[in-house]
C-alpha atoms as a PDB file:
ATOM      1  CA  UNK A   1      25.401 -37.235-142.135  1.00  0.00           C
ATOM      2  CA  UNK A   2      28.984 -37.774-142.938  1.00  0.00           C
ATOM      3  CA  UNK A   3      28.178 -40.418-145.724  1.00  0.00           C
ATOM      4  CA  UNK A   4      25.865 -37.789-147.229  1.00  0.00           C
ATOM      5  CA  UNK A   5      28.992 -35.645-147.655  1.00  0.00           C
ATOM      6  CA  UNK A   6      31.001 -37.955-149.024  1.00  0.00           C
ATOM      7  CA  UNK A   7      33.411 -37.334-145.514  1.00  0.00           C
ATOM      8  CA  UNK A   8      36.031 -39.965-145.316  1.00  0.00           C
ATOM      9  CA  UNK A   9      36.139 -41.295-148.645  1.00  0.00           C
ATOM     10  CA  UNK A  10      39.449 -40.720-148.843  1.00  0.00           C
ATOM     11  CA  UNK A  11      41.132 -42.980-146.119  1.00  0.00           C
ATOM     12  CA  UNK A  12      45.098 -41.270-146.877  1.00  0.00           C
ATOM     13  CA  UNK A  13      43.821 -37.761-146.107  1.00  0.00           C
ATOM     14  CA  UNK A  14      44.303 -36.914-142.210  1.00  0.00           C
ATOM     15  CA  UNK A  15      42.938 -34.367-140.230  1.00  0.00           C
ATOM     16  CA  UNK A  16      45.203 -33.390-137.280  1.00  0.00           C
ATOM     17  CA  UNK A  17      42.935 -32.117-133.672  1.00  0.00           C
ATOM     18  CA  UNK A  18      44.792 -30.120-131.810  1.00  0.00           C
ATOM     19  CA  UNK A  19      43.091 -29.802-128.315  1.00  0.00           C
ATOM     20  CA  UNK A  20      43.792 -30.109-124.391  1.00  0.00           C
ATOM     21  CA  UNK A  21      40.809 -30.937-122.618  1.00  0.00           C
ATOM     22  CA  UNK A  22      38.353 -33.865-123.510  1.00  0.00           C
ATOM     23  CA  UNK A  23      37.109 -32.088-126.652  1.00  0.00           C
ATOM     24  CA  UNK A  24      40.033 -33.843-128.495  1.00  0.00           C
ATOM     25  CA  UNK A  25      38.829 -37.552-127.814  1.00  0.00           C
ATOM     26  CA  UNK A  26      35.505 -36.857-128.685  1.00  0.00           C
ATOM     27  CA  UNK A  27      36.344 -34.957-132.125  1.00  0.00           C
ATOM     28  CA  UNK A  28      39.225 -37.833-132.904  1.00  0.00           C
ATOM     29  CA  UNK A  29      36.741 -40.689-132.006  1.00  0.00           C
ATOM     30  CA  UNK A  30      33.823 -38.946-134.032  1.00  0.00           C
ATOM     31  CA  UNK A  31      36.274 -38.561-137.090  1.00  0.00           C
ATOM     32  CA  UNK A  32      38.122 -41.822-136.423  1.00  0.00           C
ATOM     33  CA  UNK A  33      33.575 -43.748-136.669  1.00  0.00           C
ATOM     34  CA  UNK A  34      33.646 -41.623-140.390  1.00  0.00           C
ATOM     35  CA  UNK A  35      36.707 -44.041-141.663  1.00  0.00           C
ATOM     36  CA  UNK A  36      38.753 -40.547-141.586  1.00  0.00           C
ATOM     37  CA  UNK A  37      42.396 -41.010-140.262  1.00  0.00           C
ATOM     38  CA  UNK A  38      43.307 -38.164-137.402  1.00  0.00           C
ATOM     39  CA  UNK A  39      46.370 -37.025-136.198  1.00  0.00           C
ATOM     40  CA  UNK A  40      45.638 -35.711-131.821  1.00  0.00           C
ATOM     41  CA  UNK A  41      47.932 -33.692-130.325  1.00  0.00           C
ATOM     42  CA  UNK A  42      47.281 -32.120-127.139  1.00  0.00           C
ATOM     43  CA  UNK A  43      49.090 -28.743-127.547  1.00  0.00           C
ATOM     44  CA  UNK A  44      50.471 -26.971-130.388  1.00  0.00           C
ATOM     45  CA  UNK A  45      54.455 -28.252-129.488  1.00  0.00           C
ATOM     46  CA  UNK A  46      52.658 -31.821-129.983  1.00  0.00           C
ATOM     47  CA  UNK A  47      50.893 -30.745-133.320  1.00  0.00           C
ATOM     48  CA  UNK A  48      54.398 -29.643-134.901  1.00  0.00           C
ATOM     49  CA  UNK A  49      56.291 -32.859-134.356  1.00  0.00           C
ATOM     50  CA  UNK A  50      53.466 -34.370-135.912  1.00  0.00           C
ATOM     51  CA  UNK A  51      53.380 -31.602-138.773  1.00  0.00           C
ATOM     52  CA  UNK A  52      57.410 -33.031-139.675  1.00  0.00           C
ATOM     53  CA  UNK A  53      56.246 -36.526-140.206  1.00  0.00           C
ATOM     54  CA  UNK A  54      52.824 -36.112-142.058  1.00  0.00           C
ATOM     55  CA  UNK A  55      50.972 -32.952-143.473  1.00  0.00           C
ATOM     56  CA  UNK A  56      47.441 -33.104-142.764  1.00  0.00           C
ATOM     57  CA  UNK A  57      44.761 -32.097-144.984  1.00  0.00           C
ATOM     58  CA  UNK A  58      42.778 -29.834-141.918  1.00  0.00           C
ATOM     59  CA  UNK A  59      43.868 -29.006-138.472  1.00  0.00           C
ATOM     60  CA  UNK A  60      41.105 -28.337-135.906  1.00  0.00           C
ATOM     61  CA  UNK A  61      42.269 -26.116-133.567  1.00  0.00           C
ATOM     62  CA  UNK A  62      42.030 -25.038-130.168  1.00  0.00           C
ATOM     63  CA  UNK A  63      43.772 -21.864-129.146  1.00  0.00           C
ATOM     64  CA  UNK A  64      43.494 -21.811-125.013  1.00  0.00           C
ATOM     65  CA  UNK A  65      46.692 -24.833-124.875  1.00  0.00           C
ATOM     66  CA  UNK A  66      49.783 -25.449-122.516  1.00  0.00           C
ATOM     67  CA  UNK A  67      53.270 -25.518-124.036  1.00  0.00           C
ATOM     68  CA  UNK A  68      52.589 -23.726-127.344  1.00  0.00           C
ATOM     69  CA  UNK A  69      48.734 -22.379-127.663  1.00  0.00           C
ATOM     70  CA  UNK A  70      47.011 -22.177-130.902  1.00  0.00           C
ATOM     71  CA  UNK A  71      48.278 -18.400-131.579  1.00  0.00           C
ATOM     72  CA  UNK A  72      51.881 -19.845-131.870  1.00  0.00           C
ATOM     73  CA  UNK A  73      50.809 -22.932-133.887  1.00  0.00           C
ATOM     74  CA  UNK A  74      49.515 -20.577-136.695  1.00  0.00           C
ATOM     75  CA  UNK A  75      52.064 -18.249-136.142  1.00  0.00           C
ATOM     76  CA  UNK A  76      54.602 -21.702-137.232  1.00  0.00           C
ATOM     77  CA  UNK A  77      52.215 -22.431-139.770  1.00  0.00           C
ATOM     78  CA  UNK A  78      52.716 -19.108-141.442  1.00  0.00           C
ATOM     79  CA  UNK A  79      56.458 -18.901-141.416  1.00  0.00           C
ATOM     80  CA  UNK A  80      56.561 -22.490-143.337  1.00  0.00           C
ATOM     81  CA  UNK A  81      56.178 -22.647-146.509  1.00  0.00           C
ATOM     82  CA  UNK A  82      55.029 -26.765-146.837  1.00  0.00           C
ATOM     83  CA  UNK A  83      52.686 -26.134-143.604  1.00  0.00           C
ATOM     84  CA  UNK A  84      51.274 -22.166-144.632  1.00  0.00           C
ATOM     85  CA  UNK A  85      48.836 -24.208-146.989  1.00  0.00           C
ATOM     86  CA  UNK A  86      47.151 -26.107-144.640  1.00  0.00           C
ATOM     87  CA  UNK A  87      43.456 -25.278-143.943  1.00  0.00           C
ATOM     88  CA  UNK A  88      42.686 -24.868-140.006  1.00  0.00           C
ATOM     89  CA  UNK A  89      39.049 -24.618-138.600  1.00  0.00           C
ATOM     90  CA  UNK A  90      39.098 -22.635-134.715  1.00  0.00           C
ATOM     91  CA  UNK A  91      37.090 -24.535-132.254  1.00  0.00           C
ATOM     92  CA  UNK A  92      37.465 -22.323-129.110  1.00  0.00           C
ATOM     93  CA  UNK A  93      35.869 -21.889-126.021  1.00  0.00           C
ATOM     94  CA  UNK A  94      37.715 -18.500-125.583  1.00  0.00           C
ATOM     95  CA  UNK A  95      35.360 -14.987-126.246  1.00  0.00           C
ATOM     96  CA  UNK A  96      37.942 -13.387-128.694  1.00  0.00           C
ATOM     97  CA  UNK A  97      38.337  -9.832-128.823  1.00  0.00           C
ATOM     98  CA  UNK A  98      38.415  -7.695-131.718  1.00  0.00           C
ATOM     99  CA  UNK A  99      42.255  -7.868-131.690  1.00  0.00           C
ATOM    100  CA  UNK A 100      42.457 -11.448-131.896  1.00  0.00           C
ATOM    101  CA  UNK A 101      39.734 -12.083-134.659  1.00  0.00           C
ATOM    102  CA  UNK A 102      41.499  -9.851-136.675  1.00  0.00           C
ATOM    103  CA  UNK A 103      44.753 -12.178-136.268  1.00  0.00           C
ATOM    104  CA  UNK A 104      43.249 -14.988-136.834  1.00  0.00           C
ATOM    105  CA  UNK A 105      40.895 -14.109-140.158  1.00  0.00           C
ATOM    106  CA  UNK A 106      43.694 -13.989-142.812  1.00  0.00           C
ATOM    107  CA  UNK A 107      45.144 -17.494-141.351  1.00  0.00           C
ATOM    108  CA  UNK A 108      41.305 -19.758-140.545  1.00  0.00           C
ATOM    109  CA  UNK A 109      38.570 -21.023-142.572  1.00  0.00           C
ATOM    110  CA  UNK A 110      36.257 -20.402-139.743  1.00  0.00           C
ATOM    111  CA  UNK A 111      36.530 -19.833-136.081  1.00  0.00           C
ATOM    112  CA  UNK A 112      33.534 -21.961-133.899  1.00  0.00           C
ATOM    113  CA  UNK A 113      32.901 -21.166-130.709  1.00  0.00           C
ATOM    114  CA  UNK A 114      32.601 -24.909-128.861  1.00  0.00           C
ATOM    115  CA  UNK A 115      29.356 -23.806-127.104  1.00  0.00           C
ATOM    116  CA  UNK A 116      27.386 -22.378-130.060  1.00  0.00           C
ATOM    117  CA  UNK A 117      28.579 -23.825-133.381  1.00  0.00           C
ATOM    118  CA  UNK A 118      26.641 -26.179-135.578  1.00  0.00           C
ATOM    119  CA  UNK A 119      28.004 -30.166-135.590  1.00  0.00           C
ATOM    120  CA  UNK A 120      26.161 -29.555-139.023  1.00  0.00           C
ATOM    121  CA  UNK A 121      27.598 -26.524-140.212  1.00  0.00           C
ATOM    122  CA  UNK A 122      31.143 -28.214-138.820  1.00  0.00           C
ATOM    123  CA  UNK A 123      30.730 -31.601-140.530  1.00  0.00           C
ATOM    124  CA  UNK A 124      29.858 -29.310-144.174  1.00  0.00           C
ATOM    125  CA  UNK A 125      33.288 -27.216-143.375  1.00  0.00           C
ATOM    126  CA  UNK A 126      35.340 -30.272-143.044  1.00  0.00           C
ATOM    127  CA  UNK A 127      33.597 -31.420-146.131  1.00  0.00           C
ATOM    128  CA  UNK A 128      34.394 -29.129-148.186  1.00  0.00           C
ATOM    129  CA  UNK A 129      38.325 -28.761-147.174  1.00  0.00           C
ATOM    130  CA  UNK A 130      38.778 -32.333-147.199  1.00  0.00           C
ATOM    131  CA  UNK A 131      37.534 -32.399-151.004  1.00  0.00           C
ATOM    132  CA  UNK A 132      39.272 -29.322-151.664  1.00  0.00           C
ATOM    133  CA  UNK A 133      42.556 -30.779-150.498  1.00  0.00           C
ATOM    134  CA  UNK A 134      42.001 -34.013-152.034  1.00  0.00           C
ATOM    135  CA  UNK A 135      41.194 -31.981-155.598  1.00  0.00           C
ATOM    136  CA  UNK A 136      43.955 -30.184-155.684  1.00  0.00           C
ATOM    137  CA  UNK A 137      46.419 -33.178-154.543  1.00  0.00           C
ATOM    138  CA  UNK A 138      44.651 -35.272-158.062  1.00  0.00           C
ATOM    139  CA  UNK A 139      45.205 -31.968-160.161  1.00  0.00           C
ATOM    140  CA  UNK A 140      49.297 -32.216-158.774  1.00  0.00           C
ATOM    141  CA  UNK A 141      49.214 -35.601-159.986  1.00  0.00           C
ATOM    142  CA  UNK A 142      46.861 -35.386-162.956  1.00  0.00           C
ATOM    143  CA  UNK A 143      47.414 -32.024-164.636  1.00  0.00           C
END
């Protein structure tokens, strides 16, 4: 499936899971088989060490977390200018209320709820943001 999308292609680009429960092996290993290179941190403190010594392309994103949850991770991605860019899919497991959709819209792609969403539907997202980011990063280079 990933082949047919042309996923992982482009071996610099990483994608960075941020998770704390077994969902993060499983989405690093199933990235990691599709030749893409992935950054796993276990809780959003975790994901912003990372964040100073590579920028990802896509962050996958859980929001329930120890330390520093996801709310606080976008809320650092926001107030940086270099990280503000970066795409970030939701997977959560939490039932969000109208309140925290509403925070999280203007800042995600998409929010998936782990029990319902689509690998299919997931695998097109990160598709399409990968090759986004990896367009714009030839048009810096190539104007």
């Amino acid at each position: 499936m990933l082949k047919r999308h042309h996923i992982g292609e482009h071996a610099a680009d990483v994608v960075m899971v941020v998770d704390d429960d077994e969902q993060r092996e499983v989405l690093t290993m199933f990235l990691e088989d599709k030749a893409l290179q992935v950054l796993s941190a276990e809780n959003g403190q975790v994901a912003l060490t990372h964040l100073e010594h590579k920028k990802p392309v896509l962050i996958l994103l859980d929001l329930n977390m120890p330390v520093r949850d996801g709310f606080e991770l976008l809320e650092h991605l926001q107030n940086n200018e270099q990280w503000r860019s970066i795409p970030v899919i939701v997977l959560t497991s939490r039932n969000l209320s109208a309140e925290e959709q509403a925070r999280l819209n203007p800042h995600v792609e998409t929010i998936f709820q782990k029990e319902e969403f689509q690998q299919e539907e997931l695998i097109w997202r990160i598709h399409q943001l990968v090759n986004n980011a990896t367009t714009h990063k030839l048009n810096e280079i190539i104007p």
